[in-house]
C-alpha atoms as a PDB file:
ATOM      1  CA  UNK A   1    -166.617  -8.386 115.072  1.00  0.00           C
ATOM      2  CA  UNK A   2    -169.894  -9.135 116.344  1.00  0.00           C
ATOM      3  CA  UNK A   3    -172.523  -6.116 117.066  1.00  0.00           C
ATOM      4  CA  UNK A   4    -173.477  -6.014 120.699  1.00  0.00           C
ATOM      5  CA  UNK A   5    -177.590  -6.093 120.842  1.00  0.00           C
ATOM      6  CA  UNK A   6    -179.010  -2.594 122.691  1.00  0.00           C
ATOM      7  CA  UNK A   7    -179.994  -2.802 126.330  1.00  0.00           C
ATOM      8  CA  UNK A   8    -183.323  -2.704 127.463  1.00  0.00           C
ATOM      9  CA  UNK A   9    -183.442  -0.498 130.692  1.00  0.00           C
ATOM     10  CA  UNK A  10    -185.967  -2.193 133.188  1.00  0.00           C
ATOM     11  CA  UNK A  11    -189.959  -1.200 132.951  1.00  0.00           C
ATOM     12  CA  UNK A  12    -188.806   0.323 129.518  1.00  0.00           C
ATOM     13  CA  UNK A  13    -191.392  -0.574 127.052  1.00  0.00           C
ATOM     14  CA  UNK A  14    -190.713  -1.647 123.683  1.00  0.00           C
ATOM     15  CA  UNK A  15    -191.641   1.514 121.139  1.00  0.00           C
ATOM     16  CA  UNK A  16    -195.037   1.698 119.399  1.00  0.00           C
ATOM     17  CA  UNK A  17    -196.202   3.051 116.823  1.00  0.00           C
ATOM     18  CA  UNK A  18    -197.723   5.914 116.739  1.00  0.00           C
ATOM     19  CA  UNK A  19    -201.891   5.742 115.579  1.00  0.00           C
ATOM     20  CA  UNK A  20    -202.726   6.886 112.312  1.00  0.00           C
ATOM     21  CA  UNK A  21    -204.926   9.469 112.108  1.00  0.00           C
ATOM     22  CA  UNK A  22    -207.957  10.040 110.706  1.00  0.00           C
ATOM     23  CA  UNK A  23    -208.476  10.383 106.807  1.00  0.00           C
ATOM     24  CA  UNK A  24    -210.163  13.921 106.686  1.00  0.00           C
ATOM     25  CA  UNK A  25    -212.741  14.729 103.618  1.00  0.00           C
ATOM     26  CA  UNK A  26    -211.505  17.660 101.434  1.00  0.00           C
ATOM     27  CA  UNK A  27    -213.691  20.759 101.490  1.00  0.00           C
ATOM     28  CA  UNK A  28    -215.959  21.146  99.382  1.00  0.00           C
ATOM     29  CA  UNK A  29    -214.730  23.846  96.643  1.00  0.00           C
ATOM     30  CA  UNK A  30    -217.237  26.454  96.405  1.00  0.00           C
ATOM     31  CA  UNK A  31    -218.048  28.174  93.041  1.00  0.00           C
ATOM     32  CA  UNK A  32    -216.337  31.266  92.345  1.00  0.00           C
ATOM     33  CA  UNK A  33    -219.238  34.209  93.471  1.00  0.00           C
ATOM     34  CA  UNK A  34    -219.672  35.557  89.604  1.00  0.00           C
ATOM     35  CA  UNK A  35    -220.179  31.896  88.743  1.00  0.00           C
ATOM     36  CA  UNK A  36    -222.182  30.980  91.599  1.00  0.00           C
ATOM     37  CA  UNK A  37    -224.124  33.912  91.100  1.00  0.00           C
ATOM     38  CA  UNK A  38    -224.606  32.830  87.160  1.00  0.00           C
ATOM     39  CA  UNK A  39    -225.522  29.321  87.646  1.00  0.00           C
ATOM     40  CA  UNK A  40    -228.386  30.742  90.284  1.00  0.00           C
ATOM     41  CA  UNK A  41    -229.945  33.656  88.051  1.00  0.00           C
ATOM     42  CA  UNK A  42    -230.043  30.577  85.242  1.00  0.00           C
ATOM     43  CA  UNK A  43    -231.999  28.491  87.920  1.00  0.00           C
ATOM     44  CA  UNK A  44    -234.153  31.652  88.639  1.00  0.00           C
ATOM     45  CA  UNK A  45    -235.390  32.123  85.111  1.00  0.00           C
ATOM     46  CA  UNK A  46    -236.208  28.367  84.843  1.00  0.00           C
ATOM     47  CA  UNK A  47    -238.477  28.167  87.773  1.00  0.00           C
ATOM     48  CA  UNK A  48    -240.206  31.336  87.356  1.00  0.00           C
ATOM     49  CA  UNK A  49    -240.622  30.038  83.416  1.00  0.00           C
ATOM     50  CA  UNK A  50    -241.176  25.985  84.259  1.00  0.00           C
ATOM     51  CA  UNK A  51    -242.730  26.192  88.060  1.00  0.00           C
ATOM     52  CA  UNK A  52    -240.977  24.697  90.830  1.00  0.00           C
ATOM     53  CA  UNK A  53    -242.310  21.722  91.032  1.00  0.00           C
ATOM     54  CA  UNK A  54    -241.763  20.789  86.907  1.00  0.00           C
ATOM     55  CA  UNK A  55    -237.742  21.805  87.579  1.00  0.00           C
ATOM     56  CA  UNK A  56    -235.822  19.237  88.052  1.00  0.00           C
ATOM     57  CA  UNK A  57    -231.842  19.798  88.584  1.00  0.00           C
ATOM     58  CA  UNK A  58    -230.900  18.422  84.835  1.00  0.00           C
ATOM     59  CA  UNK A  59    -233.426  21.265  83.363  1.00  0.00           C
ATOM     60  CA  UNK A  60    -231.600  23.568  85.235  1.00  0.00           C
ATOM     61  CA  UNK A  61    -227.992  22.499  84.378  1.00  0.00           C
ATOM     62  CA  UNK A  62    -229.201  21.849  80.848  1.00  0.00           C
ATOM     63  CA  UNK A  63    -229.860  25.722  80.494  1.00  0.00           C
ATOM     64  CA  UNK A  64    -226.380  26.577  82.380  1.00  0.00           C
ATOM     65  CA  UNK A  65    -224.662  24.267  79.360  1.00  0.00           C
ATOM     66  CA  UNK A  66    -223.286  21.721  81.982  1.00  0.00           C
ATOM     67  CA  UNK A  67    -223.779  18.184  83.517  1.00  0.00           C
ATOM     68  CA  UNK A  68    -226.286  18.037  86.244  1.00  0.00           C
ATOM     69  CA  UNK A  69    -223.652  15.598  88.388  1.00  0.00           C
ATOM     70  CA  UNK A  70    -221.261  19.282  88.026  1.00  0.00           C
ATOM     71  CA  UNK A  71    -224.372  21.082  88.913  1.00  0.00           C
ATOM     72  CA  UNK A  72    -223.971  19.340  92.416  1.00  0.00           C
ATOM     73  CA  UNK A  73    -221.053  20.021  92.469  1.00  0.00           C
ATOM     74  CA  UNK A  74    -221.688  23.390  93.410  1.00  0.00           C
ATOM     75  CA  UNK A  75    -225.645  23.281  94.951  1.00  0.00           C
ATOM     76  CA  UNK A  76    -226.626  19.905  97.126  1.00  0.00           C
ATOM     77  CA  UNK A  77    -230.242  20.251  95.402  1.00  0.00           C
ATOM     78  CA  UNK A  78    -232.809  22.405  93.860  1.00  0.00           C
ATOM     79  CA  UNK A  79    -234.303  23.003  96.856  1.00  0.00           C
ATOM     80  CA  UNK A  80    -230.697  24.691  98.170  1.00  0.00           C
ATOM     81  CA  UNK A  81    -230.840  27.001  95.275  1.00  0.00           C
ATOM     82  CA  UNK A  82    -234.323  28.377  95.473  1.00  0.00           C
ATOM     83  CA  UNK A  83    -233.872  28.986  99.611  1.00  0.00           C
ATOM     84  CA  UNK A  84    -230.685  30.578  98.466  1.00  0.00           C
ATOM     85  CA  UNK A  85    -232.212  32.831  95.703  1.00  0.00           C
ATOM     86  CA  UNK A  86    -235.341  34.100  97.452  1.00  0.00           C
ATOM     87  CA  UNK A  87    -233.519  34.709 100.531  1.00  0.00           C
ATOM     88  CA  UNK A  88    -230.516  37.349  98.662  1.00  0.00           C
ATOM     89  CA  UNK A  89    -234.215  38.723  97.001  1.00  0.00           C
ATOM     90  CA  UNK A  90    -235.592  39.372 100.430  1.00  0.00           C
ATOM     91  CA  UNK A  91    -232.621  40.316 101.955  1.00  0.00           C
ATOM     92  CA  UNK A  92    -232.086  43.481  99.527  1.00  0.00           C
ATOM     93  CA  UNK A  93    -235.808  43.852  99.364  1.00  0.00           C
ATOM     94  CA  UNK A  94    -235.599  44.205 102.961  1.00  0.00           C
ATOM     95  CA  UNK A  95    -232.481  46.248 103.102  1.00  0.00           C
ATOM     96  CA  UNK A  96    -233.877  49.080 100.860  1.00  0.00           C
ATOM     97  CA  UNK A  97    -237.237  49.125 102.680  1.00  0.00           C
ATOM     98  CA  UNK A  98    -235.501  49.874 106.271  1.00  0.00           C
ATOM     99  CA  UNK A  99    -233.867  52.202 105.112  1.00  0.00           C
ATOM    100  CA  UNK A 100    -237.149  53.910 103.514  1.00  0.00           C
ATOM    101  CA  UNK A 101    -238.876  53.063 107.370  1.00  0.00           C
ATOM    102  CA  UNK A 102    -236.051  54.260 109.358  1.00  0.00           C
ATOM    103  CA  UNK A 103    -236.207  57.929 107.287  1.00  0.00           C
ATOM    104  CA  UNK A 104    -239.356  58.222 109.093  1.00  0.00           C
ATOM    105  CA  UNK A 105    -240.869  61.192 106.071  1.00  0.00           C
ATOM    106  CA  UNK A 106    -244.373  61.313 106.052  1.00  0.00           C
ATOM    107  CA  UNK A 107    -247.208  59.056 104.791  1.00  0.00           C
ATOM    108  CA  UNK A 108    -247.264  59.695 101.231  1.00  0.00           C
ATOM    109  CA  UNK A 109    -243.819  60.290 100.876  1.00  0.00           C
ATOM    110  CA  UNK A 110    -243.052  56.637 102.904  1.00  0.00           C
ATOM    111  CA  UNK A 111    -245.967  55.167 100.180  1.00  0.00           C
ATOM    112  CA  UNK A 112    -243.930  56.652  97.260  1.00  0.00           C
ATOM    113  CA  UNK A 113    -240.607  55.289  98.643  1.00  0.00           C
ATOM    114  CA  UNK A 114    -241.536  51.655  99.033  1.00  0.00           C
ATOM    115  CA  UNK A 115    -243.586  51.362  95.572  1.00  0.00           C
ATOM    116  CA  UNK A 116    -240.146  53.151  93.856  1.00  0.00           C
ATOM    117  CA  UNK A 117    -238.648  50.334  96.017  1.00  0.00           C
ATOM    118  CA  UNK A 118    -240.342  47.660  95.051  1.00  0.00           C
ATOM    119  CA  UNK A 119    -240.096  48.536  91.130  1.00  0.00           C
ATOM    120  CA  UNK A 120    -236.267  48.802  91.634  1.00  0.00           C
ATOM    121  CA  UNK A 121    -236.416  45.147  93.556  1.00  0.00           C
ATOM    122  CA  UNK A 122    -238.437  43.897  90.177  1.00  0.00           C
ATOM    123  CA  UNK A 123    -235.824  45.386  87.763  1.00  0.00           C
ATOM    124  CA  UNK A 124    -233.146  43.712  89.940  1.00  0.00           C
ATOM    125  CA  UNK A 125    -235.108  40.253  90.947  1.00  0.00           C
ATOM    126  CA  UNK A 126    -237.314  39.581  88.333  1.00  0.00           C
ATOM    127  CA  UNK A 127    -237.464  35.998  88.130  1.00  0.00           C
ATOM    128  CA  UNK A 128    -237.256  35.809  92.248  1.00  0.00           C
ATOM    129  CA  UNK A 129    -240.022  37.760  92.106  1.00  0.00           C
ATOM    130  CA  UNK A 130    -241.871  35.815  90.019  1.00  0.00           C
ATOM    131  CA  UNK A 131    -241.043  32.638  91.513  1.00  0.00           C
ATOM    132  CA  UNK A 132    -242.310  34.795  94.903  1.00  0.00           C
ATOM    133  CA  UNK A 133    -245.897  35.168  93.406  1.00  0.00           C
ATOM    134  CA  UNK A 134    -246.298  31.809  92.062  1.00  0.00           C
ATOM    135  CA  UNK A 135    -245.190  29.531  94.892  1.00  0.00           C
ATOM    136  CA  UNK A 136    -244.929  31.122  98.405  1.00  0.00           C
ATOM    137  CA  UNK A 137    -248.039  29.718  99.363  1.00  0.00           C
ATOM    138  CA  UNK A 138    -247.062  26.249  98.718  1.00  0.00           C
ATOM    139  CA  UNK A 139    -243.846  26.860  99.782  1.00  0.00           C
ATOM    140  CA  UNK A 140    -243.935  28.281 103.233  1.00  0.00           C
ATOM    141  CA  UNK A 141    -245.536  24.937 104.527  1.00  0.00           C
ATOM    142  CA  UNK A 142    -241.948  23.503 104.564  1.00  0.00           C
ATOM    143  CA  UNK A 143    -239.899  24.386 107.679  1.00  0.00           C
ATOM    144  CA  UNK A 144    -237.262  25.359 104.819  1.00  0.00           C
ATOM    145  CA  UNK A 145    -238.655  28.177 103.098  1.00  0.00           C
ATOM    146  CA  UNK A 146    -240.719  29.297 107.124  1.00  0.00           C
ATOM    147  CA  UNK A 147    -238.531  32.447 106.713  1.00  0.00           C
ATOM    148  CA  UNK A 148    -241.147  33.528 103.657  1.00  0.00           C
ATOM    149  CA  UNK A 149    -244.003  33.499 106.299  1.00  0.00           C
ATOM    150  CA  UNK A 150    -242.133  36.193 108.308  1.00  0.00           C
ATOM    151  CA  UNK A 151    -241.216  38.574 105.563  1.00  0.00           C
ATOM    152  CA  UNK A 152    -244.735  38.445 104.438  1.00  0.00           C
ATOM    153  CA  UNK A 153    -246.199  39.654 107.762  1.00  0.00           C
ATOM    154  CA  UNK A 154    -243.313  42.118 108.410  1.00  0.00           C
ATOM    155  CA  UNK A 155    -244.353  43.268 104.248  1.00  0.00           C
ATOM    156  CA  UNK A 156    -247.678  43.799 105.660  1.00  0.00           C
ATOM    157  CA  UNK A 157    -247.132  46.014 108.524  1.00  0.00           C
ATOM    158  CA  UNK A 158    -245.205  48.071 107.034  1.00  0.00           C
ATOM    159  CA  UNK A 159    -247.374  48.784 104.074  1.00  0.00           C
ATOM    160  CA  UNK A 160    -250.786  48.873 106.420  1.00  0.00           C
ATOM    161  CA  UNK A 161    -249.078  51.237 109.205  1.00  0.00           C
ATOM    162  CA  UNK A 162    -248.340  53.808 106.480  1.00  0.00           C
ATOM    163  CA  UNK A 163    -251.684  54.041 105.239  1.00  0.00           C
ATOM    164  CA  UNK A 164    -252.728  54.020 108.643  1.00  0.00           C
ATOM    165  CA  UNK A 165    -251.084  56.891 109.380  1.00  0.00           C
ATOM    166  CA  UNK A 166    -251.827  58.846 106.307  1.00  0.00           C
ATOM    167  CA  UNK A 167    -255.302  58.041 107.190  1.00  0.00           C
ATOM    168  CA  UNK A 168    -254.509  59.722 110.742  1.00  0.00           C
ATOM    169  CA  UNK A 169    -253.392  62.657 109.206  1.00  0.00           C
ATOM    170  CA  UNK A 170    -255.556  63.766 106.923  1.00  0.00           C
ATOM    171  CA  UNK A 171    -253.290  62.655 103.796  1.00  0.00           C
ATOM    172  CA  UNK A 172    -255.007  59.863 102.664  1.00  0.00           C
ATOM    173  CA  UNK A 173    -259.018  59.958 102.661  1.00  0.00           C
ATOM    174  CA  UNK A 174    -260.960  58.890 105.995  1.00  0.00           C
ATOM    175  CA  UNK A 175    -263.281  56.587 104.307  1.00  0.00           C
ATOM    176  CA  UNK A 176    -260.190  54.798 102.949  1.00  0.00           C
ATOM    177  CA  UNK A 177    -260.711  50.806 103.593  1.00  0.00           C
ATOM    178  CA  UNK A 178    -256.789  50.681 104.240  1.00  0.00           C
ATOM    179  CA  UNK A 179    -256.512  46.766 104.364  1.00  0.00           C
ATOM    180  CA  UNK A 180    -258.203  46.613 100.543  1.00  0.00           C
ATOM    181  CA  UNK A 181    -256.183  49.161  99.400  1.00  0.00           C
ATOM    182  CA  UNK A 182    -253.176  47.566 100.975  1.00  0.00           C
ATOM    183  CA  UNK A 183    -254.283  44.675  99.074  1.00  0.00           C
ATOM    184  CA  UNK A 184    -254.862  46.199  95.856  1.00  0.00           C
ATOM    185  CA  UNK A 185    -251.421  48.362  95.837  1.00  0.00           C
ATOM    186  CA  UNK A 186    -249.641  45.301  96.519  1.00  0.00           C
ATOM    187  CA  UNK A 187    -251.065  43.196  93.801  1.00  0.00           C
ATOM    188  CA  UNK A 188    -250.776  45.808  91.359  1.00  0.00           C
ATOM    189  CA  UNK A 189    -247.548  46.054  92.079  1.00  0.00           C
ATOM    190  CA  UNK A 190    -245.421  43.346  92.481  1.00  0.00           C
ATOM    191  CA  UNK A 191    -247.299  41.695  89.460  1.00  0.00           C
ATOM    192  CA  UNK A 192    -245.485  43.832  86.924  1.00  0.00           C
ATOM    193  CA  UNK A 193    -243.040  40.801  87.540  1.00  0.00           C
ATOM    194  CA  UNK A 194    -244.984  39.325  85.243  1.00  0.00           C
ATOM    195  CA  UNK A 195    -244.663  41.784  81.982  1.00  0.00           C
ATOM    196  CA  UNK A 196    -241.732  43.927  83.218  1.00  0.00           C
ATOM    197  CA  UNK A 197    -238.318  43.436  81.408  1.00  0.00           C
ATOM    198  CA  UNK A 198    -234.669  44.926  82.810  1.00  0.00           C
ATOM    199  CA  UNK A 199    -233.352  47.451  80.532  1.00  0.00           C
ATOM    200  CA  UNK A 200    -236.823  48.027  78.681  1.00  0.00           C
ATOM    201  CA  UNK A 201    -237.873  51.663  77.355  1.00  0.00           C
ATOM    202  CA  UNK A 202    -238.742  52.282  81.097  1.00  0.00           C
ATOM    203  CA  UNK A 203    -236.711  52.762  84.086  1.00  0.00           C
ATOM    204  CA  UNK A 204    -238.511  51.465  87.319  1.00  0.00           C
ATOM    205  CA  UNK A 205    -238.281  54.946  88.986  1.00  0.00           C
ATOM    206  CA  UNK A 206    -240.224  55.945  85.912  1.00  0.00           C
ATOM    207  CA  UNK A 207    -242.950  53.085  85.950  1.00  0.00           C
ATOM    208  CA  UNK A 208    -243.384  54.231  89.733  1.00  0.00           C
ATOM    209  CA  UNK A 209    -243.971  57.198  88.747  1.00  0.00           C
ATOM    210  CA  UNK A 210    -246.210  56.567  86.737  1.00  0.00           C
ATOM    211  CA  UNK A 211    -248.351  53.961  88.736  1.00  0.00           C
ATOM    212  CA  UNK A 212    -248.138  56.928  91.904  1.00  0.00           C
ATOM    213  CA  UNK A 213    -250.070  59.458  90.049  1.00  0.00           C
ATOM    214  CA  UNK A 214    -252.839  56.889  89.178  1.00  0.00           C
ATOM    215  CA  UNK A 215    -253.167  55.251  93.101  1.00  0.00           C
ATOM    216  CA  UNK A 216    -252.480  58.940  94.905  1.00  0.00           C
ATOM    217  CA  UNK A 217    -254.959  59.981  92.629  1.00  0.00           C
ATOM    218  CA  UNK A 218    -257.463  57.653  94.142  1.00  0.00           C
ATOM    219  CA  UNK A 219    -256.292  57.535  98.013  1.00  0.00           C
ATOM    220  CA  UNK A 220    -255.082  61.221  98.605  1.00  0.00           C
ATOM    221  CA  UNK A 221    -257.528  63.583  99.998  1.00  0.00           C
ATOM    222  CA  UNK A 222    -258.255  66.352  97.481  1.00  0.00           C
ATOM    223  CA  UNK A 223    -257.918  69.919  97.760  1.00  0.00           C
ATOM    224  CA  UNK A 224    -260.644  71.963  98.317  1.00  0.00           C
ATOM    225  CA  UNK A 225    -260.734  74.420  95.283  1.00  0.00           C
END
């Protein structure tokens, strides 16, 4: 029995098919955070050891015991790792220093909290910290790493206000030059970077310590005997 062919209704237009979508790209897979975290503390100690500009993203890898091409796979260049590991420096640099700031104690006691600080940010960051001290200069020129430029001048004011105000109130000598000392109790500080080692015979509240008595030694204004 012959089949009957279906009816086209009037204006009915013949079926289409339907567009095919677009291909979509797979997300990236990110590193696990203990393994992201690895692969950039292994990239810290190579540029603070080799210089940023002698690293190259197979040195790096080389040290982490993998491929540079599944280095990539989890950073899109060197230049995304050091942004990335100087930033998580500043960031709890700047975190413990606020806090410090916002206590609002007085002058000495503010100078004695942010040198502790900083000690504690070496013991934590070392090799950021080195890498800080070698290559901000050159580095802040790119648009990239602009963000350095800030935290230097906002590391400034808050170091030069508190011996300001020390000065102001009779804590801290009157004939103190505060910008030279400023100077001086930043370099003396943060380059203890370059001889300091985590887990040493030393804690960093300890090596505070004992840098404090030697500067307030030299800045504080003496009692009259």
């Amino acid at each position: 029995m012959p089949t009957k062919k279906p009816t086209q209704r009037p204006n009915q237009q013949p079926a289409r098919e339907s567009p095919q979508q677009p291909t979509r790209k797979k997300p990236q897979v990110t590193a696990a955070p203990a393994r992201r975290r690895e692969l950039l503390d292994t990239a810290a100690e190579v540029f603070a050891e080799q210089g940023y500009n002698a690293t190259t993203v197979r040195k790096i890898a080389d040290h982490a015991g993998m491929l540079a091409g599944s280095l990539y796979y989890h950073f899109d260049s060197k230049e995304s790792m050091l942004e990335e590991i100087l930033r998580s420096f500043l960031d709890e640099l700047w975190g413990g220093y606020d806090t410090v700031l916002e206590a609002e104690s007085g002058p000495r006691e503010t100078l004695e909290a942010l040198v502790t600080e900083s000690f504690r940010e070496i013991d934590r960051h070392r090799a950021a910290v080195a890498i800080y001290q070698k290559e901000s200069k050159q580095l802040v020129a790119q648009e990239r790493f602009a963000f350095l430029a800030e935290s230097q001048r906002k590391f400034e004011k808050a170091w030069l206000s508190t011996l300001e105000r020390g000065v102001a109130a009779q804590v801290f000598r009157a004939d103190l030059d505060v910008r030279l000392t400023y100077r001086f109790v930043r370099d003396t500080v943060w380059v203890a970077a370059s001889w300091y080692r985590p887990g040493g015979q030393h804690s960093p509240e300890e090596i505070a310590r004992q840098y404090l008595s030697m500067v307030l030694d030299g800045i504080a204004v003496r009692e009259q005997p």
